[in-house]
Each structure stands twice: as structure tokens, then as C-alpha cells.
PDB file of N, CA and C in Angstrom:
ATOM      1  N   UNK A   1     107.522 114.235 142.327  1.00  0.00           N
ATOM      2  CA  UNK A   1     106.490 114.140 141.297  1.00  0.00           C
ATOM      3  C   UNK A   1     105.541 115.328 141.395  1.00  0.00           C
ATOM      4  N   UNK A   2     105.363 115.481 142.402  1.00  0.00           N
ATOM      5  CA  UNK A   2     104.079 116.581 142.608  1.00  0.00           C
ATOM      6  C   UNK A   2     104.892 117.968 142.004  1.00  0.00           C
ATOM      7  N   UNK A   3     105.880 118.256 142.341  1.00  0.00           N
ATOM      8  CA  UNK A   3     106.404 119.434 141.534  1.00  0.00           C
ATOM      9  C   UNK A   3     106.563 119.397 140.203  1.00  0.00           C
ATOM     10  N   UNK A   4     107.184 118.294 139.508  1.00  0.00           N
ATOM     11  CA  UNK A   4     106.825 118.429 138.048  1.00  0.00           C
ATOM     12  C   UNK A   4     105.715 118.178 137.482  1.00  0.00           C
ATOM     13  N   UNK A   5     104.369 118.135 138.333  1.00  0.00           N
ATOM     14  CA  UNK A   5     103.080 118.284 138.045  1.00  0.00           C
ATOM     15  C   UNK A   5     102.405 119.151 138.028  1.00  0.00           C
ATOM     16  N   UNK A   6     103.091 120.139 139.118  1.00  0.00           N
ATOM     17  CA  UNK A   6     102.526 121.731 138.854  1.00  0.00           C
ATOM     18  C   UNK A   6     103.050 122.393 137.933  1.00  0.00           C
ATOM     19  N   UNK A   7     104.110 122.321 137.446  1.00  0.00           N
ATOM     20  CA  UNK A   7     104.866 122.734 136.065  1.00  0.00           C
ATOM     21  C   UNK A   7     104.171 122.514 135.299  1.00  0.00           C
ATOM     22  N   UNK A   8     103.660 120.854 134.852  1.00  0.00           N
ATOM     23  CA  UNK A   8     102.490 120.398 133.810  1.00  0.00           C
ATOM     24  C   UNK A   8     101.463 121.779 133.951  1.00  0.00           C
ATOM     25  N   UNK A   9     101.227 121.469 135.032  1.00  0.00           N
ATOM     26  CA  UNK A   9      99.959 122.128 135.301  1.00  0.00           C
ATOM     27  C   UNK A   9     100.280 124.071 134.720  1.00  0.00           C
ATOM     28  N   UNK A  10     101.149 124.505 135.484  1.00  0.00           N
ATOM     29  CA  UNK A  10     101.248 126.014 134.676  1.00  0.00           C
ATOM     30  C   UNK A  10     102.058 125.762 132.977  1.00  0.00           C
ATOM     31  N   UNK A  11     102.192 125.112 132.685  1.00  0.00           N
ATOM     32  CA  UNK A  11     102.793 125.095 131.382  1.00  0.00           C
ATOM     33  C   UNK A  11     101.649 124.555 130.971  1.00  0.00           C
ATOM     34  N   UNK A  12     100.355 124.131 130.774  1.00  0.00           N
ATOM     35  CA  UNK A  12      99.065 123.699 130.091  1.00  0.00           C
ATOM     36  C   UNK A  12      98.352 125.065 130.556  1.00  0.00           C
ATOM     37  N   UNK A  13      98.284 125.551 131.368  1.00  0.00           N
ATOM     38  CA  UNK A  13      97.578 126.921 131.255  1.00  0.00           C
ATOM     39  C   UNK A  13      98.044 127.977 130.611  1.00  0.00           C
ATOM     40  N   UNK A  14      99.310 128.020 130.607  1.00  0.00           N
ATOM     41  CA  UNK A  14     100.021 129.280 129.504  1.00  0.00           C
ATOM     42  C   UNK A  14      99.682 128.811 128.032  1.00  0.00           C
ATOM     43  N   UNK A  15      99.896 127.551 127.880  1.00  0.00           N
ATOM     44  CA  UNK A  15      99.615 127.251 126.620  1.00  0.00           C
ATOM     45  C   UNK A  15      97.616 127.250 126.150  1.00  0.00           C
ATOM     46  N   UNK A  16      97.123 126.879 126.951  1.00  0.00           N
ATOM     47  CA  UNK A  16      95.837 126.837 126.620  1.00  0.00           C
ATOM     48  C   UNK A  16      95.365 128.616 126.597  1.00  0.00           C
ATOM     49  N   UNK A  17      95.868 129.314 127.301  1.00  0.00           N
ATOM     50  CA  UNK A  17      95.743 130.136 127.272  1.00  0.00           C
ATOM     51  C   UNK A  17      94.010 130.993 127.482  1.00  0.00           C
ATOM     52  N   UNK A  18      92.781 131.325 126.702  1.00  0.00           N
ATOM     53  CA  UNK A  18      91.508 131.384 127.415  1.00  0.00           C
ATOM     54  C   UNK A  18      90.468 130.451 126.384  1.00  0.00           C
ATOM     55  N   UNK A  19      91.226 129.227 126.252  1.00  0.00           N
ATOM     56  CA  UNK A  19      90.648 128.261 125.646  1.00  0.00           C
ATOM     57  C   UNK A  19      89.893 127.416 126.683  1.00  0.00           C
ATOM     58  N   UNK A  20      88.565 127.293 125.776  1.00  0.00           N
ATOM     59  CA  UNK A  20      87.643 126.663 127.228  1.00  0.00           C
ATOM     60  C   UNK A  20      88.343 125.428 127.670  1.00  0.00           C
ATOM     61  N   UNK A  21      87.955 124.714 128.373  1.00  0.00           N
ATOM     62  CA  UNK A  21      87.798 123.266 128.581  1.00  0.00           C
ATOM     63  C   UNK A  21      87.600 122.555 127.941  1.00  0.00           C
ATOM     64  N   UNK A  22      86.181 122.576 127.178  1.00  0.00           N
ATOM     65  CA  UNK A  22      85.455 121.665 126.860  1.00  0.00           C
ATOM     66  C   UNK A  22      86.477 121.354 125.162  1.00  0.00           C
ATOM     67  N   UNK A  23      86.761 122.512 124.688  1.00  0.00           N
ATOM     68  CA  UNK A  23      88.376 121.967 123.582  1.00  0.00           C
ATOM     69  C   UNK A  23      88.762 121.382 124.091  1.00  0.00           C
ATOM     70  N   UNK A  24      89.391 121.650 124.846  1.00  0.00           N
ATOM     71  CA  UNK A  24      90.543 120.474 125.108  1.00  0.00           C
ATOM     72  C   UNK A  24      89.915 119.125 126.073  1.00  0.00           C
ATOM     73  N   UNK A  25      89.110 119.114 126.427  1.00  0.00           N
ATOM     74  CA  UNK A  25      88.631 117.909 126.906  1.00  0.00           C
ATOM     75  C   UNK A  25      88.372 116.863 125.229  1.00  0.00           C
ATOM     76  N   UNK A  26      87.856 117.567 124.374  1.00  0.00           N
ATOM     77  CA  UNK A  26      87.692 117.223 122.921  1.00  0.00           C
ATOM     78  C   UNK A  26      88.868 116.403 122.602  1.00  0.00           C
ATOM     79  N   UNK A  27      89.746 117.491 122.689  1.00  0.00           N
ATOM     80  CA  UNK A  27      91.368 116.753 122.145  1.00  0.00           C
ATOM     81  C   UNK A  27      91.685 115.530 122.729  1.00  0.00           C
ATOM     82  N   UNK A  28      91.877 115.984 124.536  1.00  0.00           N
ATOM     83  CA  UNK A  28      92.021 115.067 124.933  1.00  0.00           C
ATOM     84  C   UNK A  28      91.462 113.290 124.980  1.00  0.00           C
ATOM     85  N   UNK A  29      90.135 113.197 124.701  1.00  0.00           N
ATOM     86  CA  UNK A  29      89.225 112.237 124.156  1.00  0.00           C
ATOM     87  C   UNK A  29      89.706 111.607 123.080  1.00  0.00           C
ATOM     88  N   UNK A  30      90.168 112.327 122.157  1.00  0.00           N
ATOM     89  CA  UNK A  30      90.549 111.871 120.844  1.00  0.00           C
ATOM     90  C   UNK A  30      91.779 111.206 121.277  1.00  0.00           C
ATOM     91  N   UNK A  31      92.810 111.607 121.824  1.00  0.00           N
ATOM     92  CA  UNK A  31      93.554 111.001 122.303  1.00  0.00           C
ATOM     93  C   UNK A  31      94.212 109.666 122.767  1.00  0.00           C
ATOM     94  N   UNK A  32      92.990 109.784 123.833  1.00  0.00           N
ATOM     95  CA  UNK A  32      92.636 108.803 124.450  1.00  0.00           C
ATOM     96  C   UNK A  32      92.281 107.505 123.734  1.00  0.00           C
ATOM     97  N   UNK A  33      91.121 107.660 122.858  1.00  0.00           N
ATOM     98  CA  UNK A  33      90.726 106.536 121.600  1.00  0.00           C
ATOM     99  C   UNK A  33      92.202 106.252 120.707  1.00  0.00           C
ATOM    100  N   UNK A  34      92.635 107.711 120.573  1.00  0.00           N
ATOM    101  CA  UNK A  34      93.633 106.815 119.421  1.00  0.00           C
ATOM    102  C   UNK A  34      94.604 105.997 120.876  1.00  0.00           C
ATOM    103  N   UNK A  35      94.984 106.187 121.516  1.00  0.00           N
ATOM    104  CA  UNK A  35      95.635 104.981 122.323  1.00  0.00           C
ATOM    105  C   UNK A  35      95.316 104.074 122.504  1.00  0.00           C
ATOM    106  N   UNK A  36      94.176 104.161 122.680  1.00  0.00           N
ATOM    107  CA  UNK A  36      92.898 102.694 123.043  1.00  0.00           C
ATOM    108  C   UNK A  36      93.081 101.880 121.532  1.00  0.00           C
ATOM    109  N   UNK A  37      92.691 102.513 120.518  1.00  0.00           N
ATOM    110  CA  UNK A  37      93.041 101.641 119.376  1.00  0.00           C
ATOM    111  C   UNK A  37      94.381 101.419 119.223  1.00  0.00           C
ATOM    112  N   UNK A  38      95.591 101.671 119.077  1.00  0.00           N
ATOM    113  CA  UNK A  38      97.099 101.391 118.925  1.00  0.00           C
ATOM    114  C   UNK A  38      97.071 100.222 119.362  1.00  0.00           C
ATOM    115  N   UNK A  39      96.612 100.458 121.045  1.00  0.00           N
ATOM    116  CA  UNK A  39      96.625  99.049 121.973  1.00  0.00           C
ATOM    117  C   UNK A  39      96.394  97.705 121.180  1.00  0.00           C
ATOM    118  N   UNK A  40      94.909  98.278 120.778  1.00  0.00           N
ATOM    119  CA  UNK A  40      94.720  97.045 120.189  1.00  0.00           C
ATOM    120  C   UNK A  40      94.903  96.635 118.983  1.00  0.00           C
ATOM    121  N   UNK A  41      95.703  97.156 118.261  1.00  0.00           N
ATOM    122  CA  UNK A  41      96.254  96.809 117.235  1.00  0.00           C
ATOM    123  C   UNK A  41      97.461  95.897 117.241  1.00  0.00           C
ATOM    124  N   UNK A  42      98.061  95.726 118.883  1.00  0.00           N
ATOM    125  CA  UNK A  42      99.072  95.066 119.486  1.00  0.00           C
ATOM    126  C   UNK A  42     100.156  95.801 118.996  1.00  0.00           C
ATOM    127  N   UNK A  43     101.624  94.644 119.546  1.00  0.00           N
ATOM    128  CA  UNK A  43     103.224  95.307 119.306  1.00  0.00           C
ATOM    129  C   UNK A  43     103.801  95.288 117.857  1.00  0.00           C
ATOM    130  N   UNK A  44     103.239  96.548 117.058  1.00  0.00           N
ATOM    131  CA  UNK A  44     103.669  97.093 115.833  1.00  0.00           C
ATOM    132  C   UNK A  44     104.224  97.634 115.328  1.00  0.00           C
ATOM    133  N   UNK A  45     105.189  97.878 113.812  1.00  0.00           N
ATOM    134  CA  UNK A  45     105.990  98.903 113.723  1.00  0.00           C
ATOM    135  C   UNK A  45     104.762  99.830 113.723  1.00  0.00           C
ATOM    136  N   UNK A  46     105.196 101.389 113.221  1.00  0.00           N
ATOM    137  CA  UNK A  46     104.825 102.851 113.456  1.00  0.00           C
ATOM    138  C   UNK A  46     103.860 102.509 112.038  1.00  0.00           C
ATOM    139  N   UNK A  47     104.679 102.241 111.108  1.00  0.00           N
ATOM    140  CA  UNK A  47     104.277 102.205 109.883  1.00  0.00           C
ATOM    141  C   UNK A  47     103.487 101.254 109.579  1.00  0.00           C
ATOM    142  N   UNK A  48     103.368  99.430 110.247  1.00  0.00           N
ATOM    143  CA  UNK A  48     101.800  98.974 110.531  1.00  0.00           C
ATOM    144  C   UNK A  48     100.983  98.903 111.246  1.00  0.00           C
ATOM    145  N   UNK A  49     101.647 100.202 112.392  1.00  0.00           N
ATOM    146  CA  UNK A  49      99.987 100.710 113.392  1.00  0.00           C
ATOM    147  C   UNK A  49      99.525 101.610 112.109  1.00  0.00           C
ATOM    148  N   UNK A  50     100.069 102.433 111.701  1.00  0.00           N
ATOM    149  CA  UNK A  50      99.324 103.582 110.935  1.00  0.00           C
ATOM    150  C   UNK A  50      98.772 102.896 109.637  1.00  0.00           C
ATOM    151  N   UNK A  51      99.356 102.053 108.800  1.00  0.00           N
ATOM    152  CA  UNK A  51      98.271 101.500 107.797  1.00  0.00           C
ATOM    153  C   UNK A  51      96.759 101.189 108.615  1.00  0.00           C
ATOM    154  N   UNK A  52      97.267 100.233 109.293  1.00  0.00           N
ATOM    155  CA  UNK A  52      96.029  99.379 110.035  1.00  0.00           C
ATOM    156  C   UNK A  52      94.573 100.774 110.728  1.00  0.00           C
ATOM    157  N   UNK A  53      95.404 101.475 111.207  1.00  0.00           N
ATOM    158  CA  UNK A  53      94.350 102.825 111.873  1.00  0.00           C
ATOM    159  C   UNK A  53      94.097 103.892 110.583  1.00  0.00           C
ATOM    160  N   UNK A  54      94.666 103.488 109.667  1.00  0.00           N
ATOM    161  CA  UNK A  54      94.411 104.584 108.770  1.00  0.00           C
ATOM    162  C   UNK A  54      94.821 106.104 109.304  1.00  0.00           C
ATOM    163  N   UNK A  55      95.904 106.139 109.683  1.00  0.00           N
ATOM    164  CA  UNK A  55      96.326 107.639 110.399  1.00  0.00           C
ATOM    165  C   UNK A  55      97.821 107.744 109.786  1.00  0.00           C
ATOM    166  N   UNK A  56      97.961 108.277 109.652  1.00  0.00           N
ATOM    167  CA  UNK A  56     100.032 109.041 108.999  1.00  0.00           C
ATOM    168  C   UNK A  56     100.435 108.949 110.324  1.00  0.00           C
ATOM    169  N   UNK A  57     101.882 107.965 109.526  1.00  0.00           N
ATOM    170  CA  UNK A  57     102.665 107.357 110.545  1.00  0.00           C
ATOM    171  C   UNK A  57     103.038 108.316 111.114  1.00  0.00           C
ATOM    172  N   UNK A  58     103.531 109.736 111.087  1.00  0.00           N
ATOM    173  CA  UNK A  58     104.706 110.459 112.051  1.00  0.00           C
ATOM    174  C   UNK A  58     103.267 110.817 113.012  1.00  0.00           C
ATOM    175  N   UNK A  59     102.286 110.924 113.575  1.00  0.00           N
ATOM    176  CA  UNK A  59     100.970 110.673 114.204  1.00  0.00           C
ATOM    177  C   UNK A  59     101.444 109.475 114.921  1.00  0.00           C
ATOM    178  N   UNK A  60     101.002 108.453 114.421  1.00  0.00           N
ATOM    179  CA  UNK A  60     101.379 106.900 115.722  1.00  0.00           C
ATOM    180  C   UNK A  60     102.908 106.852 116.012  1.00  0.00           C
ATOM    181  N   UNK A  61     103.486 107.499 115.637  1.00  0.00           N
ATOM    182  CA  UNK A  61     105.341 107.684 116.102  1.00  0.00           C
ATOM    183  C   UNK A  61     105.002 108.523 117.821  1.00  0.00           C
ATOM    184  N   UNK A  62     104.583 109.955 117.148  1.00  0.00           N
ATOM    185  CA  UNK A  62     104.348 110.573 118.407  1.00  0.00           C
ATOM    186  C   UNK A  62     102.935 109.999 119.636  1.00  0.00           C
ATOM    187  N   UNK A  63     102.532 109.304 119.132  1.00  0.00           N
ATOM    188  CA  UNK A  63     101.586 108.653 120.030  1.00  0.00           C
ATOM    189  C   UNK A  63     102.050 107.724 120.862  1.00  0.00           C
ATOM    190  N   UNK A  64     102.807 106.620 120.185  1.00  0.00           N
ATOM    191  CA  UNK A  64     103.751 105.332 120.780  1.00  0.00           C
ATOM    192  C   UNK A  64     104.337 105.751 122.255  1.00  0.00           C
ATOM    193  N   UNK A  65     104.833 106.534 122.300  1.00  0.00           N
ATOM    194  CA  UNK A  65     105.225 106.745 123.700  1.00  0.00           C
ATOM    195  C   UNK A  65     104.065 106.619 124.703  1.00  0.00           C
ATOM    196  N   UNK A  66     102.995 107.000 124.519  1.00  0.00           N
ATOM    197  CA  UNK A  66     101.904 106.865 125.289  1.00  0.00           C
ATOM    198  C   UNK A  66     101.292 105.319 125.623  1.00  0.00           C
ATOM    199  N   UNK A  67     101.632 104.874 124.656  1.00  0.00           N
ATOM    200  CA  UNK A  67     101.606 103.401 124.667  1.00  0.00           C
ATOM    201  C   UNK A  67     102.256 102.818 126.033  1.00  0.00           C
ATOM    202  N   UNK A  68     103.566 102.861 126.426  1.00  0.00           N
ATOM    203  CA  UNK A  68     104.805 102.622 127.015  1.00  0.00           C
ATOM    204  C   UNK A  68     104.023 103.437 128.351  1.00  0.00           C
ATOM    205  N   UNK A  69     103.740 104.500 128.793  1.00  0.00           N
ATOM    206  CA  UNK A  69     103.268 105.116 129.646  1.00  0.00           C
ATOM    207  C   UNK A  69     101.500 104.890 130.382  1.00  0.00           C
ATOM    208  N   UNK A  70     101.117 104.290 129.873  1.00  0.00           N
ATOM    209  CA  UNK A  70      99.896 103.779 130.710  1.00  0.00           C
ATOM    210  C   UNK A  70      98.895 102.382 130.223  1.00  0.00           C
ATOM    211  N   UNK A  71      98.924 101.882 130.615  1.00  0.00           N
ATOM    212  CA  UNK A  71      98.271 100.619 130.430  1.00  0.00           C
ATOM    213  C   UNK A  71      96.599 100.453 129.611  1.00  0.00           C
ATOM    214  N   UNK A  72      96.382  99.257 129.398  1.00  0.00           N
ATOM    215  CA  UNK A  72      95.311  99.980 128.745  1.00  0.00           C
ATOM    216  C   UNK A  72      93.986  99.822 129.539  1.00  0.00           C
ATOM    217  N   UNK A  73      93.949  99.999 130.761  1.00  0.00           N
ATOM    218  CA  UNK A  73      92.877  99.507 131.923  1.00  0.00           C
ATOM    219  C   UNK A  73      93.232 101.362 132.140  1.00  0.00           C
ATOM    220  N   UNK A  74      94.497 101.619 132.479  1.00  0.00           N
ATOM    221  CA  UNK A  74      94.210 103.309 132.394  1.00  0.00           C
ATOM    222  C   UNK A  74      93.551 103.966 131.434  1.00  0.00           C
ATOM    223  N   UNK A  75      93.984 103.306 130.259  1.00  0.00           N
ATOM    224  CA  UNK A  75      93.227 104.559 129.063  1.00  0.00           C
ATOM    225  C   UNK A  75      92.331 104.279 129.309  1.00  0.00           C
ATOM    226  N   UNK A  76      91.404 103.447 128.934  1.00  0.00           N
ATOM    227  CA  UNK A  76      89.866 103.349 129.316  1.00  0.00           C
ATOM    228  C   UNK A  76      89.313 103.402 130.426  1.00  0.00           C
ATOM    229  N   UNK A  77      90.333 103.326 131.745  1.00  0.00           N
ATOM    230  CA  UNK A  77      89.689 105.185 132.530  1.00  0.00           C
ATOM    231  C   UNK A  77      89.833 105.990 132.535  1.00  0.00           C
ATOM    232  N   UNK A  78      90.981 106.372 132.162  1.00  0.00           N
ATOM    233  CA  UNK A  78      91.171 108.366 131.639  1.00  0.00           C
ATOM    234  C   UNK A  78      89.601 108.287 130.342  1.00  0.00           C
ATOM    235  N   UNK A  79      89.734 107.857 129.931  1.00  0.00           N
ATOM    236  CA  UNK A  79      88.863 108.275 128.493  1.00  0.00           C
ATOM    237  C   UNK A  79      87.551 108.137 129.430  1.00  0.00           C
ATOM    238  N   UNK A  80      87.117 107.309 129.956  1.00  0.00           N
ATOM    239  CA  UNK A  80      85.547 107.112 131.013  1.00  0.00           C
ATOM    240  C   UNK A  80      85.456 108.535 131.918  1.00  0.00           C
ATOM    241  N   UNK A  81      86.541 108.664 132.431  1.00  0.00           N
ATOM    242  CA  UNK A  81      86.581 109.928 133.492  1.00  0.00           C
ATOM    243  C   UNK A  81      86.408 111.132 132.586  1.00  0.00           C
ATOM    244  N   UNK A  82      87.324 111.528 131.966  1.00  0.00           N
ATOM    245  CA  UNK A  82      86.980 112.069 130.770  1.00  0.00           C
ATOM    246  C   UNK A  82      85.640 112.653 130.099  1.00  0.00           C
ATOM    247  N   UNK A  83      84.858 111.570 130.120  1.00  0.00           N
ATOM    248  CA  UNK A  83      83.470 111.959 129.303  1.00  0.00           C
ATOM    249  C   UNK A  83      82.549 112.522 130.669  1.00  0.00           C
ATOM    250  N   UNK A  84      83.009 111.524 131.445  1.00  0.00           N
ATOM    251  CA  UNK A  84      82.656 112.003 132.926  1.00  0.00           C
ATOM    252  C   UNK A  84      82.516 113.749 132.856  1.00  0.00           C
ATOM    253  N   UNK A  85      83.727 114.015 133.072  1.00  0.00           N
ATOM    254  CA  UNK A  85      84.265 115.484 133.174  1.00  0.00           C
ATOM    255  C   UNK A  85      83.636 116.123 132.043  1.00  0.00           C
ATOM    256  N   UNK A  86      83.216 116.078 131.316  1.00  0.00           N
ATOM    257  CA  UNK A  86      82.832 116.567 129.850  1.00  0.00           C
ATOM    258  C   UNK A  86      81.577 116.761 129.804  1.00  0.00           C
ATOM    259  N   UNK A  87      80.351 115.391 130.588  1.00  0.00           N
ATOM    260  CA  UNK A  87      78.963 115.857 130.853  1.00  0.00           C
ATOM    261  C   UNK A  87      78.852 116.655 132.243  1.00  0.00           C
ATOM    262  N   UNK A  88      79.588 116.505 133.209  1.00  0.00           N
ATOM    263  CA  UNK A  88      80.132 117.705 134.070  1.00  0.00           C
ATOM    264  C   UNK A  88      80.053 118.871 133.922  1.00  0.00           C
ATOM    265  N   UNK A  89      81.175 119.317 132.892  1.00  0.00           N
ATOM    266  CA  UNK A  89      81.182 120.253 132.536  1.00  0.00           C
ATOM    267  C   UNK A  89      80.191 121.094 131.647  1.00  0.00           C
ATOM    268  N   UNK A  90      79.300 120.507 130.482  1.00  0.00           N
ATOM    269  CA  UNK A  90      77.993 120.608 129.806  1.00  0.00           C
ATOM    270  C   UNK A  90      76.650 120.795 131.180  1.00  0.00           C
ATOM    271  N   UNK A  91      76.747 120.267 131.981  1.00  0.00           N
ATOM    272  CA  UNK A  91      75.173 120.023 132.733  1.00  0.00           C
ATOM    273  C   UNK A  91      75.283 120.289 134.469  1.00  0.00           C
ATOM    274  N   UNK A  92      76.937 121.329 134.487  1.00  0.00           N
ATOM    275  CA  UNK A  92      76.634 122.014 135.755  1.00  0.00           C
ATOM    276  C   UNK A  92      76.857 123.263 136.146  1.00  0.00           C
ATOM    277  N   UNK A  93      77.251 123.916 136.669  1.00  0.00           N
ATOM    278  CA  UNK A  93      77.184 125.357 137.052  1.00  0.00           C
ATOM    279  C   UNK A  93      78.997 125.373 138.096  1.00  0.00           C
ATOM    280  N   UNK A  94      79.282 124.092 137.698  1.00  0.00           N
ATOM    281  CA  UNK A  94      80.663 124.007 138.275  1.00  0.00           C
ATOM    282  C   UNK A  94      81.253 124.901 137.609  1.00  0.00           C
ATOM    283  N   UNK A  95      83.077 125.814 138.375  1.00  0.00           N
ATOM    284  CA  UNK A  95      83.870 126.189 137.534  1.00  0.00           C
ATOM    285  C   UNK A  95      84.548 125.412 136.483  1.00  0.00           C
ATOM    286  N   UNK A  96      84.242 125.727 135.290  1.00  0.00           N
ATOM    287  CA  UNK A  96      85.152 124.636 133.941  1.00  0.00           C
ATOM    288  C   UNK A  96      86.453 124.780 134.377  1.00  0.00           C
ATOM    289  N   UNK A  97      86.900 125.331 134.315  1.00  0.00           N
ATOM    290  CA  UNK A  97      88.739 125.250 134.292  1.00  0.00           C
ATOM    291  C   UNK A  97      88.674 124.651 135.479  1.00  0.00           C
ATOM    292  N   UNK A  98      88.029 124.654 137.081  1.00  0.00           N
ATOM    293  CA  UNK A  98      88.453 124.060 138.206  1.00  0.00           C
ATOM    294  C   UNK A  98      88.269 122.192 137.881  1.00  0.00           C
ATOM    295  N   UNK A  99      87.245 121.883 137.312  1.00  0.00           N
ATOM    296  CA  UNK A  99      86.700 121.189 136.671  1.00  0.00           C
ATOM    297  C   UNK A  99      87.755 120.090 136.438  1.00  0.00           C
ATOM    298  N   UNK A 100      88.236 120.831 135.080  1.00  0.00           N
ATOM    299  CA  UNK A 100      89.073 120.729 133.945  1.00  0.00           C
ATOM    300  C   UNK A 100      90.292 119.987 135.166  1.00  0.00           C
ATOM    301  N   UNK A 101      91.163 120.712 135.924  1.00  0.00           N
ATOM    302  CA  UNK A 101      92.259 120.455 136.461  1.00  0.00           C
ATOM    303  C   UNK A 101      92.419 119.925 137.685  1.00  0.00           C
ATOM    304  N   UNK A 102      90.984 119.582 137.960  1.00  0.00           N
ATOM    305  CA  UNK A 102      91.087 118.460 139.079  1.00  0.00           C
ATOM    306  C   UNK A 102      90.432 116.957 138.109  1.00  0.00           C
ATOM    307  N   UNK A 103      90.472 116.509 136.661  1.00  0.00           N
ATOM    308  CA  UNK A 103      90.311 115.555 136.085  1.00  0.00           C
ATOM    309  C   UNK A 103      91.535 115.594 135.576  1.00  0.00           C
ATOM    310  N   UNK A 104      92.597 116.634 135.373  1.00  0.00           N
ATOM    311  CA  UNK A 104      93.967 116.269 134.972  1.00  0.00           C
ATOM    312  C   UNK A 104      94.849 115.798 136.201  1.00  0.00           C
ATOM    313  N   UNK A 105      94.510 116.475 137.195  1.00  0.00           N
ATOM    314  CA  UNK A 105      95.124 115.691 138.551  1.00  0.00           C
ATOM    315  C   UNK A 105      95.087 114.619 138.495  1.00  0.00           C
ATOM    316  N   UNK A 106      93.796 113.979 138.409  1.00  0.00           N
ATOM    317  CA  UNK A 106      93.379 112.520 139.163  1.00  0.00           C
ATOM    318  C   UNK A 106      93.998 111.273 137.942  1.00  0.00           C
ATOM    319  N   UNK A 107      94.265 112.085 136.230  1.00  0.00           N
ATOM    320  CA  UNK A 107      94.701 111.202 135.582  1.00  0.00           C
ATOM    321  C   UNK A 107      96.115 111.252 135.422  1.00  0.00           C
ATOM    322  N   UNK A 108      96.653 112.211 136.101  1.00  0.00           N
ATOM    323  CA  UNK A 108      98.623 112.259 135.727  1.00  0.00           C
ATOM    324  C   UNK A 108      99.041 112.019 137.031  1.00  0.00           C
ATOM    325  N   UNK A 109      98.404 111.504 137.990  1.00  0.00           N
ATOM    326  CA  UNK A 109      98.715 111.274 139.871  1.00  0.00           C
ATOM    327  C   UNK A 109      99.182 109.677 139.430  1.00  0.00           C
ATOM    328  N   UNK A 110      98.189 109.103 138.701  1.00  0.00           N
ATOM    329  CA  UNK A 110      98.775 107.481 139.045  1.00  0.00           C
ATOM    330  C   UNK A 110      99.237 106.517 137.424  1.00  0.00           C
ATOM    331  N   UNK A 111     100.660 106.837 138.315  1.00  0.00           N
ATOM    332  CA  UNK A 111     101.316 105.563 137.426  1.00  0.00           C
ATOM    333  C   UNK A 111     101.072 104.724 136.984  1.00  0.00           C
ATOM    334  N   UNK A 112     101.939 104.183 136.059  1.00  0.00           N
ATOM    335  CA  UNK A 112     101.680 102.589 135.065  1.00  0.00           C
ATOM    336  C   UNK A 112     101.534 101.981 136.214  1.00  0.00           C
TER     337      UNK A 112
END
């Protein structure tokens, strides 16, 4: 596991490329909520999660997997840690990117 985590890890930095943090902490947030809502929309097709959330289905298609991959006691701590990391990052003199990838550690380390 730890090796295909450093892969994550250099394949999100090539791609982010000298995009701050605090973007993608953004994204990631959003994320997070739309999982948190799916959840609770319960076990749906694609096409009545997305009426119900008001979002275009090929959106909750590619989301659904995330569903299947962490529980929802995780999302609503990734998303808590998250904001965590986010007023962190706003109100310290910490490195952002070091920041940034020790809050992606601590949320892709533990399994469903």
C-alpha cells in the first residue's frame, strides 16, 4: 500500500503542478460534501441520486465509486480534517504543500 501511495502522491504533484493548496483543498471539500450528500440520499440509481442532488448524472456515476470506498463516519472526517487543514493553512506560517500532503496521508492511510 505505501508504494502505491507514493505514486498517488507524485502523480497529484505532477498534475497539480504550482497550484496552491488551498485550490485544491477547495475541490477537495466539495467533494467530500457531494459524498456526504449521495450517502444520504441512500442506495440509488445514478439517475435518482442526480435528480434528487440536482447534479448531472455522469457527475454521481463518477462519484459512486467513492461511495463503495469509505464510509460515511470517514467522509465526515476527511471533510472535518479538511477544513482543519484549510484554517491551517489560511492562519499559519506552516509550509502549504507540506501541509497539504501530510492531510492527504492521514486521509488515504486508512481503509473502509
Amino acid at each position: 500500500i505505501a508504494g502505491r501511495r507514493d505514486q498517488f502522491f507524485i502523480a497529484l504533484k505532477a498534475r497539480l503542478g504550482d497550484e496552491h493548496p488551498l485550490s485544491t483543498v477547495g475541490l477537495l471539500a466539495s467533494q467530500w460534501r457531494m459524498l456526504i450528500q449521495m450517502s444520504d440520499v441512500g442506495n440509488s440509481s445514478a439517475s435518482a441520486m442526480a435528480a434528487v442532488l440536482k447534479k448531472p448524472e455522469f457527475i454521481v456515476k463518477k462519484n459512486m465509486v467513492g461511495l463503495r470506498h469509505w464510509s460515511r463516519k470517514q467522509m465526515q472526517e476527511g471533510l472535518k480534517s479538511l477544513a482543519l487543514a484549510d484554517q491551517t493553512l489560511k492562519d499559519s506560517t506552516f509550509d502549504a504543500e507540506l501541509l497539504f500532503v501530510n492531510y492527504m496521508s492521514q486521509t488515504w492511510s486508512s481503509p473502509k
